[in-house]
Protein backbone atom coordinates (compact mmCIF):
# COMPACT_ATOMS: atom_id res chain seq x y z
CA UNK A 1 7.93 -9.88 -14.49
CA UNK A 2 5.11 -12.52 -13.84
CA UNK A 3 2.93 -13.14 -17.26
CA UNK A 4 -0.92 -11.75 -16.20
CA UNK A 5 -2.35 -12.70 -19.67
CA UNK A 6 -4.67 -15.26 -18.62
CA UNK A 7 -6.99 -12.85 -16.61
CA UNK A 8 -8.66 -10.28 -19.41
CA UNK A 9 -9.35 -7.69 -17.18
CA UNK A 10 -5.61 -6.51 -17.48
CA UNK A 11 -5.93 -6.03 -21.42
CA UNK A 12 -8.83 -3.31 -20.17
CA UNK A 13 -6.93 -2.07 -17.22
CA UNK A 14 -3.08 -2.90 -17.89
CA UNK A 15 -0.73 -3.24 -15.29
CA UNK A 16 2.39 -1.32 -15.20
CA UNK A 17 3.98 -3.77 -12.95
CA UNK A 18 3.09 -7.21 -12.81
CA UNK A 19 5.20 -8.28 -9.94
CA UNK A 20 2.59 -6.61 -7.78
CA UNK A 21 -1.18 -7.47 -6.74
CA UNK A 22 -3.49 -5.67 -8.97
CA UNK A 23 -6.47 -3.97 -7.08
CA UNK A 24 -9.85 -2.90 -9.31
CA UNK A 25 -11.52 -0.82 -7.28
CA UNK A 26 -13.51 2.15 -6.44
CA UNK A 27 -13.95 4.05 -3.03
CA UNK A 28 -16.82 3.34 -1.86
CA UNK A 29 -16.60 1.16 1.86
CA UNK A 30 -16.52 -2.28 0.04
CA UNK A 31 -13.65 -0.67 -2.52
CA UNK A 32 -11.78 1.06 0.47
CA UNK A 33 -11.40 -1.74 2.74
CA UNK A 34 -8.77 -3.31 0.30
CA UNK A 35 -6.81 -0.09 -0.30
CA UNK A 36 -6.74 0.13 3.78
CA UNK A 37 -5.77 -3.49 4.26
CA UNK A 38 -3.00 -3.44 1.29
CA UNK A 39 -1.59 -0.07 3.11
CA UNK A 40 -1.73 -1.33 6.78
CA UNK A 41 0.14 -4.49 5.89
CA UNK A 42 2.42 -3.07 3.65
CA UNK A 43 1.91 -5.39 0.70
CA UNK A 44 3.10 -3.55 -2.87
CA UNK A 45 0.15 -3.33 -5.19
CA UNK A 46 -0.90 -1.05 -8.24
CA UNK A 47 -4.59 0.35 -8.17
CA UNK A 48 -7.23 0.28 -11.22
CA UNK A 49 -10.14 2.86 -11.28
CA UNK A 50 -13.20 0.71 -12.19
CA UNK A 51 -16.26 3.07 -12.05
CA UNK A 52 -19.60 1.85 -10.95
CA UNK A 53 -20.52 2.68 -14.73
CA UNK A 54 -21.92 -0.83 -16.10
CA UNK A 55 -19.40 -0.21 -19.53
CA UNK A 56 -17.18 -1.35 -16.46
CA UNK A 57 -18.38 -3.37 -13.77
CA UNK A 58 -20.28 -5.03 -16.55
CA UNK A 59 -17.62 -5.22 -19.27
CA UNK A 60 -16.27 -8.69 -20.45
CA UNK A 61 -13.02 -7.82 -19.09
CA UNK A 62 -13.80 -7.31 -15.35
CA UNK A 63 -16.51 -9.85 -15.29
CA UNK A 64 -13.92 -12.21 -16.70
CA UNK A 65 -12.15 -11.54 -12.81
CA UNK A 66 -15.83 -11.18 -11.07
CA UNK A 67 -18.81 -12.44 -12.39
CA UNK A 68 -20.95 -10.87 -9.82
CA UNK A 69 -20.04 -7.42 -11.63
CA UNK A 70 -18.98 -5.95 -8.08
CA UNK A 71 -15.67 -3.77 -6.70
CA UNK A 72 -13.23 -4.51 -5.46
CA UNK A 73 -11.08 -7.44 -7.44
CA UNK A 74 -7.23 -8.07 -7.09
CA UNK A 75 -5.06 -10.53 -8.91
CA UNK A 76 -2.36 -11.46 -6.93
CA UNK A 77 0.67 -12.70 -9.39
CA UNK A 78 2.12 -13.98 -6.47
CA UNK A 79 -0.58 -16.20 -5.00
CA UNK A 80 0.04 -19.77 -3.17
CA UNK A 81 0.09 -21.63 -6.53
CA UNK A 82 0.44 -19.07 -8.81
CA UNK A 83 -1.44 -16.04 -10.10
CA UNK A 84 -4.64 -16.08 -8.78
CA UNK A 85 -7.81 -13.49 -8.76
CA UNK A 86 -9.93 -12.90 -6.02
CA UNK A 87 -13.37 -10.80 -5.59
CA UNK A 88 -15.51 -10.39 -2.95
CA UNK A 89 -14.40 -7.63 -0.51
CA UNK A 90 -14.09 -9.84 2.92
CA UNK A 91 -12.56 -12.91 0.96
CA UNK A 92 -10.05 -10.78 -0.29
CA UNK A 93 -9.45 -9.39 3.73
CA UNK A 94 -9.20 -13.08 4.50
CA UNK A 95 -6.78 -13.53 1.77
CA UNK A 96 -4.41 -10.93 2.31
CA UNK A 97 -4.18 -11.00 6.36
CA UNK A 98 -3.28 -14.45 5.88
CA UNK A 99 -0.79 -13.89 2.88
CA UNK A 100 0.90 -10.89 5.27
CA UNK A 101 0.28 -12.81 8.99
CA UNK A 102 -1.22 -9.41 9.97
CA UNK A 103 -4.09 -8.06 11.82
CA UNK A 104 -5.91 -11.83 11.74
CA UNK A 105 -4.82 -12.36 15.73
CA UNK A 106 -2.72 -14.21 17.28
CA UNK A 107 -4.28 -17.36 17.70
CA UNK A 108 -6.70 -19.93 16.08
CA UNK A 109 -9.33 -18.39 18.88
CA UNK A 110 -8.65 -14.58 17.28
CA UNK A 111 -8.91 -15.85 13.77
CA UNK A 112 -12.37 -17.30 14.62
CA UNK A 113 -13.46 -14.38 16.33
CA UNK A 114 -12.17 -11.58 13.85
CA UNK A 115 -13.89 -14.02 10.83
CA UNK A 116 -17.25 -13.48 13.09
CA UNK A 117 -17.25 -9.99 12.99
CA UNK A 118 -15.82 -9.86 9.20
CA UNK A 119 -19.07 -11.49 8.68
CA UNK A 120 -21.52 -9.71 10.99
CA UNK A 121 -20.36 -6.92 8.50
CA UNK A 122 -20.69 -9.13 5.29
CA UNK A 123 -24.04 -10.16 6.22
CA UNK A 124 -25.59 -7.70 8.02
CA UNK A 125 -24.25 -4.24 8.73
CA UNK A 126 -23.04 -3.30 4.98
CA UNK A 127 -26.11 -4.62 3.55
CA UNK A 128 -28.47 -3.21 5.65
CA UNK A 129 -26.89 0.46 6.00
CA UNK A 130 -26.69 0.35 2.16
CA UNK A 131 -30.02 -0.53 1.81
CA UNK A 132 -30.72 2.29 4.11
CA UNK A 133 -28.91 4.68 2.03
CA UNK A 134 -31.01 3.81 -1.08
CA UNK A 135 -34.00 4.45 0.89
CA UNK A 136 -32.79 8.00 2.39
CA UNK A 137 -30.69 9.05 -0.32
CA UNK A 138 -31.31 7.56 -3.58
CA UNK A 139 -34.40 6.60 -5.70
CA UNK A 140 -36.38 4.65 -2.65
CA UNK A 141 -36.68 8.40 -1.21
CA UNK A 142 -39.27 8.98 -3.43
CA UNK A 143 -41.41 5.64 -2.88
CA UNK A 144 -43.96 6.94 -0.87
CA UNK A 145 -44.68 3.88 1.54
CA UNK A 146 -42.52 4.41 4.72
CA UNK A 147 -42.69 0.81 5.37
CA UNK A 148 -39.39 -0.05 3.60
CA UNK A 149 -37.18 2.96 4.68
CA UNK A 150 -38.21 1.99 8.42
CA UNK A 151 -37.31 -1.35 7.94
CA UNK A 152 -33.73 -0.64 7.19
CA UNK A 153 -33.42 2.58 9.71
CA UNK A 154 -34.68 0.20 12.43
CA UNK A 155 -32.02 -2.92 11.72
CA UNK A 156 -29.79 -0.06 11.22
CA UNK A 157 -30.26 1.23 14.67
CA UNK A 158 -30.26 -2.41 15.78
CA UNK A 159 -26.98 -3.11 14.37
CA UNK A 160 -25.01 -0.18 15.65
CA UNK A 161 -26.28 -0.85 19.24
CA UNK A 162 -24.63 -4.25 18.60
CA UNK A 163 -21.41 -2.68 17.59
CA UNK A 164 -21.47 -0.04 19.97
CA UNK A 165 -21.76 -2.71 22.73
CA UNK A 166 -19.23 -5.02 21.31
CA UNK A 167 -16.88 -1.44 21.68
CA UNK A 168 -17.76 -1.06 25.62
CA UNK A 169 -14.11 -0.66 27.36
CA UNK A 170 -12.38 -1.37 23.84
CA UNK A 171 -10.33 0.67 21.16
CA UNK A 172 -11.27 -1.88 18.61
CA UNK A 173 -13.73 -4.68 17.59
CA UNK A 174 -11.74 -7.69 18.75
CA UNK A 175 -8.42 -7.15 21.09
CA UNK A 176 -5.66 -5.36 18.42
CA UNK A 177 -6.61 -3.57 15.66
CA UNK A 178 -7.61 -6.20 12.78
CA UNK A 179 -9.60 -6.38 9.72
CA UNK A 180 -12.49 -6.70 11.04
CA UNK A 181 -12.20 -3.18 12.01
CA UNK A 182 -11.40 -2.26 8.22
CA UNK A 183 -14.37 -3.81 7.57
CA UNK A 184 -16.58 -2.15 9.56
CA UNK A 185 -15.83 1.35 10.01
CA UNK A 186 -15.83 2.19 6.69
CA UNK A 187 -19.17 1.52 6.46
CA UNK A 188 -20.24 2.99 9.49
CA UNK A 189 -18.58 6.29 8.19
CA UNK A 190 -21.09 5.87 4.65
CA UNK A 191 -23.53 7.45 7.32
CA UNK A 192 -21.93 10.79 6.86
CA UNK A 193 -22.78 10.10 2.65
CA UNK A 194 -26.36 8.92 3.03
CA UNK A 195 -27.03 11.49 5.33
CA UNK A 196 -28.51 9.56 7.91
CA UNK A 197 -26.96 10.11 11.40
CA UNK A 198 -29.57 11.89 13.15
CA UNK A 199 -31.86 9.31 11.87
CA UNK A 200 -30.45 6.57 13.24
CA UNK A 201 -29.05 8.59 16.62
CA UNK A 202 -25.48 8.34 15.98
CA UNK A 203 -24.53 10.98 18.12
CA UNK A 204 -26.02 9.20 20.87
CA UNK A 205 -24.23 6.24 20.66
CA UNK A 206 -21.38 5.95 23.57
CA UNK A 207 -18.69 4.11 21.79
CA UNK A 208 -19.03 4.08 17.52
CA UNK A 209 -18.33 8.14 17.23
CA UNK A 210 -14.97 7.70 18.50
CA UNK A 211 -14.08 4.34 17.29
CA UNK A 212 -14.67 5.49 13.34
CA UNK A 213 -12.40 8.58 14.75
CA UNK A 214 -10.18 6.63 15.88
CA UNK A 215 -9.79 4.64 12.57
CA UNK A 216 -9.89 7.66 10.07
CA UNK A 217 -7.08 9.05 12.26
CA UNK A 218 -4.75 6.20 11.28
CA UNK A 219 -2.19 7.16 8.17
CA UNK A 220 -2.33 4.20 6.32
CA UNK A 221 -6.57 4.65 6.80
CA UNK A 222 -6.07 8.36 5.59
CA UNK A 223 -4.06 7.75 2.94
CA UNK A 224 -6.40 4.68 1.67
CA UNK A 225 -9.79 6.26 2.02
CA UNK A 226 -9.78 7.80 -1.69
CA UNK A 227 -7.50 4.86 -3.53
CA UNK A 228 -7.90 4.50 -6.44
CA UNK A 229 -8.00 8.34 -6.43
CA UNK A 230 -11.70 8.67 -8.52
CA UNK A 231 -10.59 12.50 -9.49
């Protein structure tokens, strides 16, 4: 058994095994595009609920592991030179398709193109459709200036045309199935949570209805989408 007492978080959240990579995490699309990744490539891990609750995001123990008080974390007790923790939802993608040699392509060329869409989603479609959600679904609903809530249904609009294009004659975002596609259906699918598909014309978009179909459908998606399990 491998010694995880120099990260604190596991003296809040304890690991049963600590031959395996620890996952803190919630299910939101950030949280469940680690769960999906660790299922798809088959890598043995042990999931933590950490609510959105700042007595845990914000506690000394998880922001001992991230300081930027976000889900999802791992520690991996088996990392390159040791134990090592990770946070930041597409670093830890990066991480562990290159730890399992799956769903990163092929060849230098696929890396660099999956990376480009892991960070289209980083950058652009996560934080602008969660943005949107605050502004549809949360407190910005009640601001009464329309300015901001147009701003973010218009990028989001923008944005899915891009991925909807990108999609034309393809099953998934870049050749095979990869994590760039972990990272961005899940948040494609938050539409269905904020409520905002007729606003932004889903249902008239060609290729995105099917493609988040297609990725739900997958077992080790289905299985993933509610890990850790928040009751």
């Amino acid at each position: 058994m491998t010694d995880l007492s120099a990260f604190p978080i596991t003296r809040r959240w304890p690991a049963n095994d600590t031959s395996v990579i620890q996952l803190y995490s919630f299910p939101t699309p950030n949280g469940v595009k680690v769960s999906i990744a660790l299922e798809e490539m088959g890598l043995p891990y042990e999931p933590h609920l950490v609510t959105l609750k700042d007595s845990d995001v914000k506690s000394p123990e998880f922001l001992s592991l991230n300081p930027n008080n976000k889900i999802p974390a791992i520690v991996d007790p088996n990392g390159p030179d040791g134990p090592i923790g990770i946070f930041e939802s597409g670093a830890i993608l990066l991480y562990l398709a290159e730890k399992s040699g799956k769903y990163l392509g092929e060849t230098a060329s696929d890396k660099a193109h999956i990376t480009q869409w892991l960070m289209f989603q980083m950058g652009g479609l996560g934080p602008m459709l969660g943005q949107m959600g605050f502004f549809y679904k949360f407190a910005g609903k009640d601001i009464e200036d329309p300015r901001p809530r147009e701003r973010y249904r218009d990028e989001a609009i923008r944005l899915l045309a891009v991925v909807d294009q990108q999609l034309e004659g393809k099953d998934w975002i870049v050749g095979d199935y990869s994590i760039a596609d972990m990272a961005i259906a899940p948040w494609i699918n938050a539409l269905e949570f904020y409520g905002t598909k007729d606003a932004v014309g889903y249902h008239d978009l060609k290729n995105v209805p099917a493609y988040v179909e297609r990725f739900f459908a997958r077992p080790a998606v289905a299985k993933a989408r509610r890990i850790p399990d928040p009751g």
